[in-house]
Protein backbone atom coordinates (compact mmCIF):
# COMPACT_ATOMS: atom_id res chain seq x y z
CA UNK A 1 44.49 26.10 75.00
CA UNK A 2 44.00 25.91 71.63
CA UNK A 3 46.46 24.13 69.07
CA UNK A 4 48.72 26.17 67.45
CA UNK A 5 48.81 26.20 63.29
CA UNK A 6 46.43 25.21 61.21
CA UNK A 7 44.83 21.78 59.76
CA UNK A 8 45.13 21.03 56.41
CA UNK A 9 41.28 22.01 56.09
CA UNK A 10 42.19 25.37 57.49
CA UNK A 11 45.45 25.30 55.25
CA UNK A 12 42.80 24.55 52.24
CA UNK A 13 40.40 27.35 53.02
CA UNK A 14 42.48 30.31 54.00
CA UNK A 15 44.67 29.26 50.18
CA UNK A 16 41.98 29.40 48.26
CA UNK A 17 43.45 26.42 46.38
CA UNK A 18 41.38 23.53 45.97
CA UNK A 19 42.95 19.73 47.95
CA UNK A 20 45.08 19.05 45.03
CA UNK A 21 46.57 21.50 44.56
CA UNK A 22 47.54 21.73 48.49
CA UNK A 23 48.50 18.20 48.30
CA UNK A 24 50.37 18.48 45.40
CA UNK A 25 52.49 21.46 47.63
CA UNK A 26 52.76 19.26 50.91
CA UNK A 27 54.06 16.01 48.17
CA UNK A 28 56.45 18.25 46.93
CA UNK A 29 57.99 18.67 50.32
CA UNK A 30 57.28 22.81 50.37
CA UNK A 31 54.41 22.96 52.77
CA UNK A 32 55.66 20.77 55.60
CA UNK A 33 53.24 20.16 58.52
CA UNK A 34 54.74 19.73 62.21
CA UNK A 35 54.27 16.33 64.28
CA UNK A 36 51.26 17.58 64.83
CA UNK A 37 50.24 17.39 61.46
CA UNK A 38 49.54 21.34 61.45
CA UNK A 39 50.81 24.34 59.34
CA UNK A 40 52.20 27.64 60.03
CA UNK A 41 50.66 30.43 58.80
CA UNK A 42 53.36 31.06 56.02
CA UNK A 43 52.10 28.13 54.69
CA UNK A 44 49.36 30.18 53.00
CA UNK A 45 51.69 32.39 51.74
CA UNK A 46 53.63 29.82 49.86
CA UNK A 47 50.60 28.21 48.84
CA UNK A 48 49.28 31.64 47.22
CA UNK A 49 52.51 32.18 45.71
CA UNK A 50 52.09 29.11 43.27
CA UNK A 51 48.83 29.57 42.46
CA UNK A 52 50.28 32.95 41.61
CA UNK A 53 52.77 31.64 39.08
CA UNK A 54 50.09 28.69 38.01
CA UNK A 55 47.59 32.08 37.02
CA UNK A 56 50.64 33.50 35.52
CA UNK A 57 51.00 30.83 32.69
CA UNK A 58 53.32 28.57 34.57
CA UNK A 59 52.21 24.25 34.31
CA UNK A 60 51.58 22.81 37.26
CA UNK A 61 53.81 19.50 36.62
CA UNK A 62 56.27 21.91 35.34
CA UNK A 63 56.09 24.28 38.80
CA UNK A 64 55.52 20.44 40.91
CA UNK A 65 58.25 19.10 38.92
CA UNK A 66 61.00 22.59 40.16
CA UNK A 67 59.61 22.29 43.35
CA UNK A 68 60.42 18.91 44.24
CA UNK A 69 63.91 19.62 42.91
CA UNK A 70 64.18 22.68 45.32
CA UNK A 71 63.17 21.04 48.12
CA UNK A 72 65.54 18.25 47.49
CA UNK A 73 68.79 20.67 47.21
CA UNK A 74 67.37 22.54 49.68
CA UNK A 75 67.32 19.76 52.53
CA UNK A 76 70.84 19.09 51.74
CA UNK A 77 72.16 22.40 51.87
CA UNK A 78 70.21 22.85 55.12
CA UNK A 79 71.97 19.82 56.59
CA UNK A 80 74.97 21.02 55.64
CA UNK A 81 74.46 24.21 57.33
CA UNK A 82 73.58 22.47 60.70
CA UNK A 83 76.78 20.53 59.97
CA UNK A 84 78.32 24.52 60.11
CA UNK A 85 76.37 25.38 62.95
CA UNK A 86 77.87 22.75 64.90
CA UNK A 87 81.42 22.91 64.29
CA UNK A 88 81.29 26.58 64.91
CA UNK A 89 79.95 25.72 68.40
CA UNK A 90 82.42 23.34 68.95
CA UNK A 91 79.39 20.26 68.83
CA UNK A 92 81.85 17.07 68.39
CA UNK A 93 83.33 17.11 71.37
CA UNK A 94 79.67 18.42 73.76
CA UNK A 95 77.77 16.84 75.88
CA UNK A 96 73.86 16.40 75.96
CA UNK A 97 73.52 19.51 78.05
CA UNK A 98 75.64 21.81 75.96
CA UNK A 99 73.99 20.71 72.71
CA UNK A 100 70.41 21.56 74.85
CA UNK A 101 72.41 24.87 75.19
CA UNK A 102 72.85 25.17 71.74
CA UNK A 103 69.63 25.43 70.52
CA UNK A 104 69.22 29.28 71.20
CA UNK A 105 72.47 29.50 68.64
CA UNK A 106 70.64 27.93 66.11
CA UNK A 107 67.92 29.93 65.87
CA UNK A 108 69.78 33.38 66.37
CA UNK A 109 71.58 31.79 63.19
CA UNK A 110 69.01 30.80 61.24
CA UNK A 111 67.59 34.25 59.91
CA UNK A 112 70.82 35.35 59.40
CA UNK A 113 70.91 32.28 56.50
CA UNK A 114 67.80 32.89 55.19
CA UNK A 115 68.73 36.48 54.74
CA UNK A 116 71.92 35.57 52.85
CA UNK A 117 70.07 32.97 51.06
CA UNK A 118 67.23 34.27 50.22
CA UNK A 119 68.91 37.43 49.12
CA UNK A 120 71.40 35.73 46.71
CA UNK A 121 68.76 33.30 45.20
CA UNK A 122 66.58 36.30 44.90
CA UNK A 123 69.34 38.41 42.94
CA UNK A 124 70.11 35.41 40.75
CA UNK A 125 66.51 34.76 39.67
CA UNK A 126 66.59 38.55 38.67
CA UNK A 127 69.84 38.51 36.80
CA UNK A 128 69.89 35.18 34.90
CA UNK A 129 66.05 36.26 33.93
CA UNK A 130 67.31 39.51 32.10
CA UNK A 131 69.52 37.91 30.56
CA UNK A 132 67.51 35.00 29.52
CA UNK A 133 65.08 37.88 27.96
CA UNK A 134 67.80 39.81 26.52
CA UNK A 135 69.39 36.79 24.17
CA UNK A 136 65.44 36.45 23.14
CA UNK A 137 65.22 40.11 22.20
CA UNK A 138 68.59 40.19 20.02
């Protein structure tokens, strides 16, 4: 059976980036690989996305510099959300097999956070942009 994810070779040759650029991505703590040292396929995407805002006239220690920020805030909202998860299931007071049983509420959870995430990040970007480019234009 073969391994699921890719290498960081594969990672390297399906981006199109060259190694230090994907190494500068997987230092930056936003393309992660499993204990297996692989990478899911979004990984590309993500890759391709920064090289997509590098082409666009955005630095590279600039973009490195936002990304390790991200990731930071990012990992502590995250663990702040498991923190909600677990509360809300009533986690304190479980034991081992319960929180085994939890697991399925976690991920039912998950893309429910990403949507409301992503979403408001997404609408913020937008709005704070325009109005970024309408104090230049007056």
């Amino acid at each position: 059976m073969a391994e699921e994810g890719l290498t960081r070779a594969e990672l390297i040759g399906q981006s199109g980036l060259v190694v230090e650029q994907v190494d500068l991505a997987i230092d930056a703590g936003l393309v992660i690989p499993d204990d297996a040292g692989r990478f899911k396929q979004d990984a590309v995407t993500m890759l391709q996305a920064g090289a997509a805002l590098v082409e666009a006239g955005v630095s590279v220690p600039d973009l490195a510099a936002l990304a390790v920020r991200h990731a930071r805030n990012v990992e502590a909202v995250a663990d702040e959300a498991v923190d909600l998860f677990l509360a809300a299931a009533g986690a304190e007071e479980s034991t081992g097999s319960h929180m085994e049983s939890l697991a399925p509420l976690v991920e039912a959870l998950v893309p429910q956070v990403v949507a409301l995430v992503g979403e408001h990040f997404r609408r913020t970007l937008l709005s704070r942009a325009a109005a970024r480019l309408a104090e230049r234009v007056q």
